[in-house]
C-alpha atoms as a PDB file:
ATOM      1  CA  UNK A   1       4.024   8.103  -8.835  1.00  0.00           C
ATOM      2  CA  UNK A   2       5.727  11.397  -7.254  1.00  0.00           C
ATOM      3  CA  UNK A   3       7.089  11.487  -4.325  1.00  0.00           C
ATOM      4  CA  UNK A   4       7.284  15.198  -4.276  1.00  0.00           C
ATOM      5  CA  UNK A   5      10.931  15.762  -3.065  1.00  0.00           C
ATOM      6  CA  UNK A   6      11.129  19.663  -2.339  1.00  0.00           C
ATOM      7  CA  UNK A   7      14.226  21.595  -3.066  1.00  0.00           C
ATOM      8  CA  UNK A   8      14.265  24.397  -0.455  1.00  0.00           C
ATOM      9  CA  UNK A   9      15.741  27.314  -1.801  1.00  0.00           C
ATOM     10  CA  UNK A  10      16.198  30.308   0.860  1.00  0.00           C
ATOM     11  CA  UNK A  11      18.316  33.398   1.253  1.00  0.00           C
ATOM     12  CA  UNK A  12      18.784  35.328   4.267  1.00  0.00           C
ATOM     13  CA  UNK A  13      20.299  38.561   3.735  1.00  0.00           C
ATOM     14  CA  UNK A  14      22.912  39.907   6.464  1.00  0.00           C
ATOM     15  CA  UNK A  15      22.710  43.641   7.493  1.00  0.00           C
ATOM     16  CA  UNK A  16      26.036  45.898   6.437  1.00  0.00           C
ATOM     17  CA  UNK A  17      27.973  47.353   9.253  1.00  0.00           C
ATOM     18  CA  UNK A  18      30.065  50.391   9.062  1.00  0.00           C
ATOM     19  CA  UNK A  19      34.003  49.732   8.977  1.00  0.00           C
ATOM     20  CA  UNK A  20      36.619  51.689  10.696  1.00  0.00           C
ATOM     21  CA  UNK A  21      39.404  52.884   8.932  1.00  0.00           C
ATOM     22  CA  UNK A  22      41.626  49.809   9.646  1.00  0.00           C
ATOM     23  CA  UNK A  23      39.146  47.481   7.822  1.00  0.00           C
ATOM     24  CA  UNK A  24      38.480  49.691   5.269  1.00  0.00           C
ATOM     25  CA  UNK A  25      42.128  49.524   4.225  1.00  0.00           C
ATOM     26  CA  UNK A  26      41.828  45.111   4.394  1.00  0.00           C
ATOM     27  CA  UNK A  27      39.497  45.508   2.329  1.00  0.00           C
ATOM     28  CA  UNK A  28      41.123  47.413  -0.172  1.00  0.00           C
ATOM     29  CA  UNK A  29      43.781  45.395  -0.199  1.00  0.00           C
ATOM     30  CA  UNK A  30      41.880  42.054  -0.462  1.00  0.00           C
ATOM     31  CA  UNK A  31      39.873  43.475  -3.926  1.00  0.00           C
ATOM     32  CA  UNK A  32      42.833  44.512  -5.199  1.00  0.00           C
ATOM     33  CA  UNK A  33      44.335  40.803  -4.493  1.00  0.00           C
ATOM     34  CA  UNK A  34      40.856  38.975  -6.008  1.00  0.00           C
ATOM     35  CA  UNK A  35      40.968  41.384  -9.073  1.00  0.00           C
ATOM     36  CA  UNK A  36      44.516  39.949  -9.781  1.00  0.00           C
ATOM     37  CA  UNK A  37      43.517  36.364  -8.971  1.00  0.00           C
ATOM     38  CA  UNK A  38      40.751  36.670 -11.269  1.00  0.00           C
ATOM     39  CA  UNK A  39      43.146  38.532 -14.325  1.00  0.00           C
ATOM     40  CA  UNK A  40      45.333  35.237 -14.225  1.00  0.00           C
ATOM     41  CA  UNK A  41      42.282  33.031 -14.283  1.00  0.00           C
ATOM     42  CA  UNK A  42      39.458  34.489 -16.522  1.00  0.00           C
ATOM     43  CA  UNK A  43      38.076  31.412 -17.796  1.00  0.00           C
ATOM     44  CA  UNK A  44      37.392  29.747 -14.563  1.00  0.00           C
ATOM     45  CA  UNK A  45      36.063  32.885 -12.831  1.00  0.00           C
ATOM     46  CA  UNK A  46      33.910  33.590 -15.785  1.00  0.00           C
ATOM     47  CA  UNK A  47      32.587  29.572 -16.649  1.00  0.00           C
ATOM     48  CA  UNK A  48      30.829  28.533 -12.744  1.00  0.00           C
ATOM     49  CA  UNK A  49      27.563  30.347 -12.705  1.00  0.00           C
ATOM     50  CA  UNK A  50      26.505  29.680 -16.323  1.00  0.00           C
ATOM     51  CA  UNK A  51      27.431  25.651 -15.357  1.00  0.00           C
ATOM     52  CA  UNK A  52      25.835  25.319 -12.336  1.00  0.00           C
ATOM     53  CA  UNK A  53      22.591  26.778 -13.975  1.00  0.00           C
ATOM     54  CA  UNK A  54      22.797  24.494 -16.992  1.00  0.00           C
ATOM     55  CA  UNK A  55      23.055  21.536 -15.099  1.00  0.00           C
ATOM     56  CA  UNK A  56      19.991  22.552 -13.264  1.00  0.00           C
ATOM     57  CA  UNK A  57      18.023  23.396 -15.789  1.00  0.00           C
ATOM     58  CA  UNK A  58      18.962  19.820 -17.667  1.00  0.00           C
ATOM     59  CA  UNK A  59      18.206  17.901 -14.962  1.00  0.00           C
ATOM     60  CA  UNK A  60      14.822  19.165 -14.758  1.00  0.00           C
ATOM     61  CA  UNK A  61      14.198  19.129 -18.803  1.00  0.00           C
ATOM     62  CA  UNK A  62      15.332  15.470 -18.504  1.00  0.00           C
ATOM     63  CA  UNK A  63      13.010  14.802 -15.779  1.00  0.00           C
ATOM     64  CA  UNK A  64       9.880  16.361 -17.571  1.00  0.00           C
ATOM     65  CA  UNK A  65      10.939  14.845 -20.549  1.00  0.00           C
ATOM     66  CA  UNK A  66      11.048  11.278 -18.519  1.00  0.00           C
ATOM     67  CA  UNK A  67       7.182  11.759 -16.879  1.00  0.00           C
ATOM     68  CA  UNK A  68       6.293  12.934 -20.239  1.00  0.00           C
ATOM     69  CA  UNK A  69       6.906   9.556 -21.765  1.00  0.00           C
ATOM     70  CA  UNK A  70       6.119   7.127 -18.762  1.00  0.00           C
ATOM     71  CA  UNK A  71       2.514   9.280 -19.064  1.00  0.00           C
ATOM     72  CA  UNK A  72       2.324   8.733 -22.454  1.00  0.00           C
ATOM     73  CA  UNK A  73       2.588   4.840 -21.565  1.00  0.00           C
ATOM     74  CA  UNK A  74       6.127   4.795 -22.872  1.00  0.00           C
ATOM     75  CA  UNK A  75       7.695   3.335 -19.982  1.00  0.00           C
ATOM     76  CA  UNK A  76      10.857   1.544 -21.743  1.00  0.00           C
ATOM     77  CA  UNK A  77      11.705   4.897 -23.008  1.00  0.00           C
ATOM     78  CA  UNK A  78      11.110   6.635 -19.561  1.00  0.00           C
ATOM     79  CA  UNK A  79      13.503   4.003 -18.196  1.00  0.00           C
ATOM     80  CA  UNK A  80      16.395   5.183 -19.850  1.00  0.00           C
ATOM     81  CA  UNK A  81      15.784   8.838 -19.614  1.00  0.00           C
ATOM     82  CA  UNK A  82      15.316   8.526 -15.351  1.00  0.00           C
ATOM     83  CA  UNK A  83      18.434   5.994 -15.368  1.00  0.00           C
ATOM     84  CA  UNK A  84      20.130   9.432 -16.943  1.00  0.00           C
ATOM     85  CA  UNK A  85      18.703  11.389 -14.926  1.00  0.00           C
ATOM     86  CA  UNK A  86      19.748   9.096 -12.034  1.00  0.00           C
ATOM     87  CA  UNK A  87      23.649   9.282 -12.571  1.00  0.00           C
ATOM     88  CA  UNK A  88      23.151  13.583 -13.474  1.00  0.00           C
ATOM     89  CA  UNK A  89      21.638  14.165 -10.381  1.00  0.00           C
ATOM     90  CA  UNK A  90      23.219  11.050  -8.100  1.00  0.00           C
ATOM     91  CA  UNK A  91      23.367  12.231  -4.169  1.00  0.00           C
ATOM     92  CA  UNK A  92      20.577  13.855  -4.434  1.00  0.00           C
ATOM     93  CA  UNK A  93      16.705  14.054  -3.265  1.00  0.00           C
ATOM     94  CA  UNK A  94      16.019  14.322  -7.279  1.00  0.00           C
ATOM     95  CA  UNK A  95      18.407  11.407  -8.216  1.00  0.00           C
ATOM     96  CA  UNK A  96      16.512   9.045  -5.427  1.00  0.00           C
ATOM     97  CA  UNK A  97      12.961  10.172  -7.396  1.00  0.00           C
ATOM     98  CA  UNK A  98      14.463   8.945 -10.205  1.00  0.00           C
ATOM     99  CA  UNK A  99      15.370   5.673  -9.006  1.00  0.00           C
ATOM    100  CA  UNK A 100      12.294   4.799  -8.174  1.00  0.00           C
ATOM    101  CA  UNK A 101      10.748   6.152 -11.206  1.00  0.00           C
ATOM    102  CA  UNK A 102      13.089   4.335 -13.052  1.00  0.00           C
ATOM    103  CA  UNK A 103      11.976   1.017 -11.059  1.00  0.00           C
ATOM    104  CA  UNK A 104       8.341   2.051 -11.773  1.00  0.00           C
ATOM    105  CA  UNK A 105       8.839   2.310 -15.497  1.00  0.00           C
ATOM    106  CA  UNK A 106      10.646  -0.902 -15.767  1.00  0.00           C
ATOM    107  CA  UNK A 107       7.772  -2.964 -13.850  1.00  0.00           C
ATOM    108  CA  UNK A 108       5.498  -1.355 -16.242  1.00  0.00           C
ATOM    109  CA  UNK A 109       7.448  -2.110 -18.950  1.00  0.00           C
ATOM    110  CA  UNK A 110       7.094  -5.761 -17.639  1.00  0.00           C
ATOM    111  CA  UNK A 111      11.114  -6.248 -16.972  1.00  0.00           C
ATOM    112  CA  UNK A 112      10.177  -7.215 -13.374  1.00  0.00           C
ATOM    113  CA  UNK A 113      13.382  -8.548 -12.760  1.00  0.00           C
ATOM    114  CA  UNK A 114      15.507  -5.143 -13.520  1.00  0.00           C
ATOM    115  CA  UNK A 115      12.832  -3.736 -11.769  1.00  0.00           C
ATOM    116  CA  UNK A 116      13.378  -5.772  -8.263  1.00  0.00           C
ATOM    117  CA  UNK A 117      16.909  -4.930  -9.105  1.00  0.00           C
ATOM    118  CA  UNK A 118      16.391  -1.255  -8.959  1.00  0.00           C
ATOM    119  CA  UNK A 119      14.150  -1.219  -6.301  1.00  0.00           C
ATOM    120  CA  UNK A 120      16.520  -3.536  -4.361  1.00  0.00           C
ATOM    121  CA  UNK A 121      19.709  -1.233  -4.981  1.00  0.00           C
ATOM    122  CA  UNK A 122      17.380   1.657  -3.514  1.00  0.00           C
ATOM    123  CA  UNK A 123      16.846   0.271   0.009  1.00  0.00           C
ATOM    124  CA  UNK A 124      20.013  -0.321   0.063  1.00  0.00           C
ATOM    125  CA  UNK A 125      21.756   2.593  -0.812  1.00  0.00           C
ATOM    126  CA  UNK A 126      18.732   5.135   0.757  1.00  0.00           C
ATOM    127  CA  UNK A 127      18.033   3.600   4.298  1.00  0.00           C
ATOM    128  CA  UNK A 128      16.685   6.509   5.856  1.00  0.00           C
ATOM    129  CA  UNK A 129      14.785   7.576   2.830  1.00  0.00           C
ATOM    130  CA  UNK A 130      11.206   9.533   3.294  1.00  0.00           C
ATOM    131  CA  UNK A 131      10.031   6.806   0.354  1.00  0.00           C
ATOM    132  CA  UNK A 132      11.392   4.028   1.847  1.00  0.00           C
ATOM    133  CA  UNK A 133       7.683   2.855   2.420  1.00  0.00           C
ATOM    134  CA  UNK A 134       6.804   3.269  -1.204  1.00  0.00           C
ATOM    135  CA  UNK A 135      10.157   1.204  -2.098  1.00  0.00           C
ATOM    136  CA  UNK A 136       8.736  -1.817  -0.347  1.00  0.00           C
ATOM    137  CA  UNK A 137       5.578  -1.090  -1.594  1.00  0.00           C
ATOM    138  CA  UNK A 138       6.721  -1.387  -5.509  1.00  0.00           C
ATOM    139  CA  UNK A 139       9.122  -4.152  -4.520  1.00  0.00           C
ATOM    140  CA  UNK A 140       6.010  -6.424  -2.913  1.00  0.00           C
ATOM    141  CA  UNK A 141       3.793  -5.253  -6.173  1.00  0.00           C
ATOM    142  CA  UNK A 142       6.256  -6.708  -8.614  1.00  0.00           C
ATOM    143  CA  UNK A 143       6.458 -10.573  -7.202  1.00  0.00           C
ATOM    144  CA  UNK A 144       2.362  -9.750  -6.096  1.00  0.00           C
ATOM    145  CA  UNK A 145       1.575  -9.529  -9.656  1.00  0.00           C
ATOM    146  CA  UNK A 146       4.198 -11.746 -10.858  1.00  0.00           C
ATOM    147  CA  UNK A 147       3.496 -14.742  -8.726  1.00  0.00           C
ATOM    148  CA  UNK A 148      -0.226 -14.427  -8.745  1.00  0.00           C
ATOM    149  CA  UNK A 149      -2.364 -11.921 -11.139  1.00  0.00           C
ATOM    150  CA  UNK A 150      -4.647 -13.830 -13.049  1.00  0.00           C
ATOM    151  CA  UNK A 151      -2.000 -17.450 -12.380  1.00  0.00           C
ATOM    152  CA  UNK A 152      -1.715 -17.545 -16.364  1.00  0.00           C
ATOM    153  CA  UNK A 153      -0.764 -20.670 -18.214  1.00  0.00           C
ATOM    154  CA  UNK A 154      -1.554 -22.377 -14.865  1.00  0.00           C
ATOM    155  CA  UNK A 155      -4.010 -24.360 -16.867  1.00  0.00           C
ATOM    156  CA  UNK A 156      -1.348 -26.424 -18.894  1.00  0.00           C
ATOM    157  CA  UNK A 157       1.349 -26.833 -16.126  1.00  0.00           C
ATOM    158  CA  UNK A 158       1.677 -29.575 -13.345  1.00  0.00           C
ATOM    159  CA  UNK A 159       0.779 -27.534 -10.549  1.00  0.00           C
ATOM    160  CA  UNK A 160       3.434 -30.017  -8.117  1.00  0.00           C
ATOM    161  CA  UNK A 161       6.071 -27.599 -10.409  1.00  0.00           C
ATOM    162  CA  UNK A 162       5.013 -24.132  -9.852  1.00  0.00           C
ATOM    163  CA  UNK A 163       7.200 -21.934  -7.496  1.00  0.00           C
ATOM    164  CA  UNK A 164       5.349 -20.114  -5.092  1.00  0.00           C
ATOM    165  CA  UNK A 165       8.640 -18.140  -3.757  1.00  0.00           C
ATOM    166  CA  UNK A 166       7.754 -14.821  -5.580  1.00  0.00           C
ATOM    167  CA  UNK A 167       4.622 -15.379  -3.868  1.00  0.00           C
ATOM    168  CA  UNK A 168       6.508 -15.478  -0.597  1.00  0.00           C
ATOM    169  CA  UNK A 169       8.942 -12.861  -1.829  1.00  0.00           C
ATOM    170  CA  UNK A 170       5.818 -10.092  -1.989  1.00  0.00           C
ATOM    171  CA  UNK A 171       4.134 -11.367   1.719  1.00  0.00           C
ATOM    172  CA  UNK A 172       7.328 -10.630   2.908  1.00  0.00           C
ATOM    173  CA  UNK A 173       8.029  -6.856   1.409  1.00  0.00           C
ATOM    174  CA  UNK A 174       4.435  -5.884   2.477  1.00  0.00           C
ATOM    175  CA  UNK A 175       4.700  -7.592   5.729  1.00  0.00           C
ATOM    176  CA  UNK A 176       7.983  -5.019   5.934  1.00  0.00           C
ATOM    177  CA  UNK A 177       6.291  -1.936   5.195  1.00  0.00           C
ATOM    178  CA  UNK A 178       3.260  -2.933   7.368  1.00  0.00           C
ATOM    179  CA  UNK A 179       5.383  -3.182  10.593  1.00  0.00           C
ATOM    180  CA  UNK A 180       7.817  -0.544   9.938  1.00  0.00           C
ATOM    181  CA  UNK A 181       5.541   1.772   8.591  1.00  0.00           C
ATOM    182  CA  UNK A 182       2.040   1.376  10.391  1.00  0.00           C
ATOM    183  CA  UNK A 183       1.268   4.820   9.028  1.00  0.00           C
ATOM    184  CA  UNK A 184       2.081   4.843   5.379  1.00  0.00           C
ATOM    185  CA  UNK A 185      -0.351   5.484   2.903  1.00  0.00           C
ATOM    186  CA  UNK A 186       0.398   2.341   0.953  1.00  0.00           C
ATOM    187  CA  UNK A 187      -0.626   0.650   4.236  1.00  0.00           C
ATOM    188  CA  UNK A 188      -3.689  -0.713   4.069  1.00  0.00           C
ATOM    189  CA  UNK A 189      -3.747  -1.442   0.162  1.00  0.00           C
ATOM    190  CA  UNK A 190      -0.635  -3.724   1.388  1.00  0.00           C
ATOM    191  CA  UNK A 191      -2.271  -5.380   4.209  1.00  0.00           C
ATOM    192  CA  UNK A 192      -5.520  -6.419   1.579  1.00  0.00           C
ATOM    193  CA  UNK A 193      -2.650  -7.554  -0.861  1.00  0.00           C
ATOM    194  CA  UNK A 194      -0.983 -10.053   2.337  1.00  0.00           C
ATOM    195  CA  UNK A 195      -4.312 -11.548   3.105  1.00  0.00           C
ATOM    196  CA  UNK A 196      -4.809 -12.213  -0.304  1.00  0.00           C
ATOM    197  CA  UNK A 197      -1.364 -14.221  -0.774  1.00  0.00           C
ATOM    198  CA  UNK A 198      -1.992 -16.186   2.609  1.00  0.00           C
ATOM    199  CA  UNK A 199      -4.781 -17.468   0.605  1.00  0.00           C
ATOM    200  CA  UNK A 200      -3.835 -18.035  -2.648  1.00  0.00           C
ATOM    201  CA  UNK A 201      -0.649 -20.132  -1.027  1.00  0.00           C
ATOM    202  CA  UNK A 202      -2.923 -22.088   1.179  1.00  0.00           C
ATOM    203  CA  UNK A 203      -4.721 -22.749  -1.725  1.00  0.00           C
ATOM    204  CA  UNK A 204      -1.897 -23.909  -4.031  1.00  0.00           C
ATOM    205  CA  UNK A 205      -0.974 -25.956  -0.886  1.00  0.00           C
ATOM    206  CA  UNK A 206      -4.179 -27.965  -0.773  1.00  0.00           C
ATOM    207  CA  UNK A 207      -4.503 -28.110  -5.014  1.00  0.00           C
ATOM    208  CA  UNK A 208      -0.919 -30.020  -5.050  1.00  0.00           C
ATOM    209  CA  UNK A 209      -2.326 -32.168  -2.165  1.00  0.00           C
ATOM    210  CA  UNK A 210      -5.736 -32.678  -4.094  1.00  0.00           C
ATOM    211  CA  UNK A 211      -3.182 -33.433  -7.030  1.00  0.00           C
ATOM    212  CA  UNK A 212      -0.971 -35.879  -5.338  1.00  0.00           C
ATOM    213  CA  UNK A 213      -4.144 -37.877  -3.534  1.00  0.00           C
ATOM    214  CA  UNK A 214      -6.075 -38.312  -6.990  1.00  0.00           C
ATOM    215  CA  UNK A 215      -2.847 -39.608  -8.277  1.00  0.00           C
ATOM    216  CA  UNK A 216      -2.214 -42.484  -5.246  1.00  0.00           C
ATOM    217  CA  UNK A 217       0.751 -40.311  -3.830  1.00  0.00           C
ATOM    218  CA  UNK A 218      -0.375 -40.504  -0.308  1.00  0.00           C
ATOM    219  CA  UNK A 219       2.510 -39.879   1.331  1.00  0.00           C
ATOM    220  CA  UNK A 220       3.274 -36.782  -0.720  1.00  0.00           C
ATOM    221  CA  UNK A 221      -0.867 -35.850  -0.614  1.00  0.00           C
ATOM    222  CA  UNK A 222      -1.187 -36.321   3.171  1.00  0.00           C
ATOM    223  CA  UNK A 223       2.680 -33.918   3.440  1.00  0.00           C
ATOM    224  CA  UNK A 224       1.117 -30.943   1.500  1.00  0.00           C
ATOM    225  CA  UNK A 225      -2.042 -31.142   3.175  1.00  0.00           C
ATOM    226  CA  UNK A 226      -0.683 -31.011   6.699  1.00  0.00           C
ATOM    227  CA  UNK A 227       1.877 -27.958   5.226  1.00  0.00           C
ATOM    228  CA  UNK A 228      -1.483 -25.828   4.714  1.00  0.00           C
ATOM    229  CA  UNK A 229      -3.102 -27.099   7.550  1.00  0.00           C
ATOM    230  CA  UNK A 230      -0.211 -25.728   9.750  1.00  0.00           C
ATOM    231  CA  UNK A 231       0.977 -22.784   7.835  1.00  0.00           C
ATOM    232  CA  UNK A 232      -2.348 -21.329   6.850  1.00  0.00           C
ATOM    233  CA  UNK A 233      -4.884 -21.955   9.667  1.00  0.00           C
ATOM    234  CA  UNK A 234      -6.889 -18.865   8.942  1.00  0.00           C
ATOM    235  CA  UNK A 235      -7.705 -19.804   5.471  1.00  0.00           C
ATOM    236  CA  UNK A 236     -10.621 -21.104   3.938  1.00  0.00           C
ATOM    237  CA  UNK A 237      -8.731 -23.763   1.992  1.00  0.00           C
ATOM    238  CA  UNK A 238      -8.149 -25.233   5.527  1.00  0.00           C
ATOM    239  CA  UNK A 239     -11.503 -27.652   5.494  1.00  0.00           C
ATOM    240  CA  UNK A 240      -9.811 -29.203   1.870  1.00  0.00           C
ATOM    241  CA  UNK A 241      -7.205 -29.465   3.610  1.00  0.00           C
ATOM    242  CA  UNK A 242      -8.272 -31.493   6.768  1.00  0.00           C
ATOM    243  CA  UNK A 243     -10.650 -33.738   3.904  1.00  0.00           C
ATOM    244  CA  UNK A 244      -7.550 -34.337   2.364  1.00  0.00           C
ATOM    245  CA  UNK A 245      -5.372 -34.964   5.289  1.00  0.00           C
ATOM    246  CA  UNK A 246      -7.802 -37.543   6.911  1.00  0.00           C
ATOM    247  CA  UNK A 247      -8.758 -39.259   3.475  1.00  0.00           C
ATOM    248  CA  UNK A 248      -4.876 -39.789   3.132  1.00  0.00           C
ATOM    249  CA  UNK A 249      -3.957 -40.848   6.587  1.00  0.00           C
ATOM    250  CA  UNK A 250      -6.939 -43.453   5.934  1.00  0.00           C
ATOM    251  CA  UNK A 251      -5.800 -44.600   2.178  1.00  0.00           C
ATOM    252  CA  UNK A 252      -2.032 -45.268   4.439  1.00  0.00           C
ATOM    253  CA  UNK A 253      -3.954 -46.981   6.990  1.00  0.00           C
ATOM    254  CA  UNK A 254      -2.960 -45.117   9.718  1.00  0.00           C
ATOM    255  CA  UNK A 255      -6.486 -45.122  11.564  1.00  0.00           C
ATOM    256  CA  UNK A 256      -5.642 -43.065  14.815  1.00  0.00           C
ATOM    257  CA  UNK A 257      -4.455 -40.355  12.704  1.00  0.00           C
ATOM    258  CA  UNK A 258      -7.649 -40.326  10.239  1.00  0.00           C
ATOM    259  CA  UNK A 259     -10.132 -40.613  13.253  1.00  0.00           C
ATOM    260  CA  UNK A 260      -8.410 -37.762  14.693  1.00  0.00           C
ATOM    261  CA  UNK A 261      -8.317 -35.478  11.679  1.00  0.00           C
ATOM    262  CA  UNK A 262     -11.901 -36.331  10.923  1.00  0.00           C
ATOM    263  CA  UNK A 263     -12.807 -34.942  14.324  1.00  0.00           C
ATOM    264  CA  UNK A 264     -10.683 -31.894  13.970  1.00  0.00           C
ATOM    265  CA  UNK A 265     -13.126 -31.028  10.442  1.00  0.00           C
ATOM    266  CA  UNK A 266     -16.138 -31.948  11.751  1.00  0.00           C
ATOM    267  CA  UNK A 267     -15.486 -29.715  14.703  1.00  0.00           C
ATOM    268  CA  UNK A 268     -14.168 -26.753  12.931  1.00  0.00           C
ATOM    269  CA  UNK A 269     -16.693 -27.244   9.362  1.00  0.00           C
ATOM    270  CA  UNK A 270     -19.872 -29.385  10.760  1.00  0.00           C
ATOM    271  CA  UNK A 271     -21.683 -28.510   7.229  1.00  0.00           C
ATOM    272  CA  UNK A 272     -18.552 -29.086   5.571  1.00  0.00           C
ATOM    273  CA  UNK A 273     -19.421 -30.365   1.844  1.00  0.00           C
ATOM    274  CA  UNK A 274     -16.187 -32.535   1.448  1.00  0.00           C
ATOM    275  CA  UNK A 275     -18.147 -34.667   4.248  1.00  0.00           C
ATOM    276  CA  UNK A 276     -21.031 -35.667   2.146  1.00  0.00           C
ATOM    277  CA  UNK A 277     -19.400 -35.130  -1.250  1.00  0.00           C
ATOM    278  CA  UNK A 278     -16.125 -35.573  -0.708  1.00  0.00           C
ATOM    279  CA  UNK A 279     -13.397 -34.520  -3.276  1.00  0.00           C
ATOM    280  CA  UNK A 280     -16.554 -33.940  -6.503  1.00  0.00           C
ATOM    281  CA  UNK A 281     -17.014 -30.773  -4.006  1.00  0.00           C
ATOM    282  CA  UNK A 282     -14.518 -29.710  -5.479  1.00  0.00           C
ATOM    283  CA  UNK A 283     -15.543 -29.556  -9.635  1.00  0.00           C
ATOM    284  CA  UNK A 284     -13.260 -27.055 -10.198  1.00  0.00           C
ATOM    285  CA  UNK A 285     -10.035 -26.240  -9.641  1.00  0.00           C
ATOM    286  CA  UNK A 286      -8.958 -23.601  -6.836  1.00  0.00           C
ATOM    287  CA  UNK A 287      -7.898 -21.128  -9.873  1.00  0.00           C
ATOM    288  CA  UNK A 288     -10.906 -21.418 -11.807  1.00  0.00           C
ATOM    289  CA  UNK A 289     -13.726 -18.980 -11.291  1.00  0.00           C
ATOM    290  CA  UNK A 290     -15.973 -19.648 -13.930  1.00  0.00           C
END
């Protein structure tokens, strides 16, 4: 990741202009002035070009010496060098790279919390940024691969328990960048990413109802159902969700509600499998793809 801040550097030179005899004399007087100045303060007339220059040239070593290591897959190690780096070159475009960098490195690193953190503390403190886009980016990547990635240990958990709010968390930083920033590179990849929670949630949604149902909780079942029906229309866990819905609303023996949720599926999914098979359509669960 480089954002490619750009340290503009110029001179412009200003032509000399002849004096007259009056200004000639000022000027005599003022060197003669500055040369006693500078006799009664040698050291600090002597010490601020040399300092400025070091500090440059750290700042920069510390910087290659941070991409060195985050290249070399040594991102808790980068971390600490761009949080240096951070505080030596704070207020400017440099110190802003780093923060990010430094957020980078830590996701890597898998501290996704001190990562958020960092990313978090950015937007904040760099409103008007030219990577403001990339900060929502990373900030919707960590809870995207946080909340959902491959859903590990999923397997051995009651699914009624999982949070889905990181899930949430990372629609709602690339829903940010997408409307703010219509143009930004990381556009597109974050608009793929969105589609991709709105499904996985709807899907959670209907595998807690599914869960619920199979257990007798009705009430609860026919609840999470509707929640996915409503919130997620567009997905394809939808037609579970209407099965699920209608088989609850008839175990509850609410009949106008059932006929009417039947019609609704067999409108919207006419070769719907849940129709003829019912829940064995499903043999597997939502997360499973083998």
């Amino acid at each position: 990741m480089n954002l490619r801040f750009q340290h503009d550097r110029v001179a412009q030179a200003t032509p000399a202009r002849p004096m007259n005899p009056t200004q000639a004399l000022c000027r005599r007087l003022l060197l003669t002035l500055s040369t006693l100045l500078l006799a009664a303060v040698p050291l600090a007339g002597c010490d601020t070009t040399p300092k400025d220059s070091g500090a440059s040239q750290s700042t920069e070593k510390l910087y290659a010496e941070a991409k060195d290591e985050a290249s070399s897959g040594n991102y808790d190690k980068a971390a600490k060098l761009y949080e240096r780096l951070e505080g030596r070159a704070a207020g400017t475009l440099l110190g802003q790279q780093a923060q990010l960098e430094r957020a980078w490195s830590l996701y890597k690193a898998g501290d996704k919390a001190t990562a958020q953190s960092a990313v978090d503390r950015f937007i904040k403190l760099n409103p008007s940024s030219a990577a403001l886009d990339y900060a929502y980016y990373l900030r919707g990547l960590i809870n995207f691969n946080d909340s959902l990635g491959l859903l590990s240990n999923l397997a051995n958990q009651d699914l009624s328990e999982r949070d889905q709010q990181a899930s949430r968390d990372a629609y709602q930083s690339f829903r940010q960048l997408v409307e703010r920033f219509p143009q930004s590179t990381y556009t597109p990849d974050a608009q793929l990413r969105m589609n991709y929670i709105i499904n996985a949630l709807a899907s959670y949604e209907v595998n807690v109802a599914r869960y619920y149902f199979r257990r007798g909780a009705y009430v609860a079942s026919a609840s999470r159902a509707q929640a996915a029906v409503q919130d997620f229309r567009q997905a394809p866990a939808t037609e579970e969700a209407l099965y699920i819905l209608s088989q609850s609303y008839a175990k509850l023996g609410l009949t106008q509600l059932q006929e009417d949720t039947d019609r609704v599926l067999r409108k919207n999914f006419p070769n719907s499998v849940f129709l003829t098979r019912g829940l064995a359509a499903r043999e597997h669960a939502w997360w499973q793809f083998w």
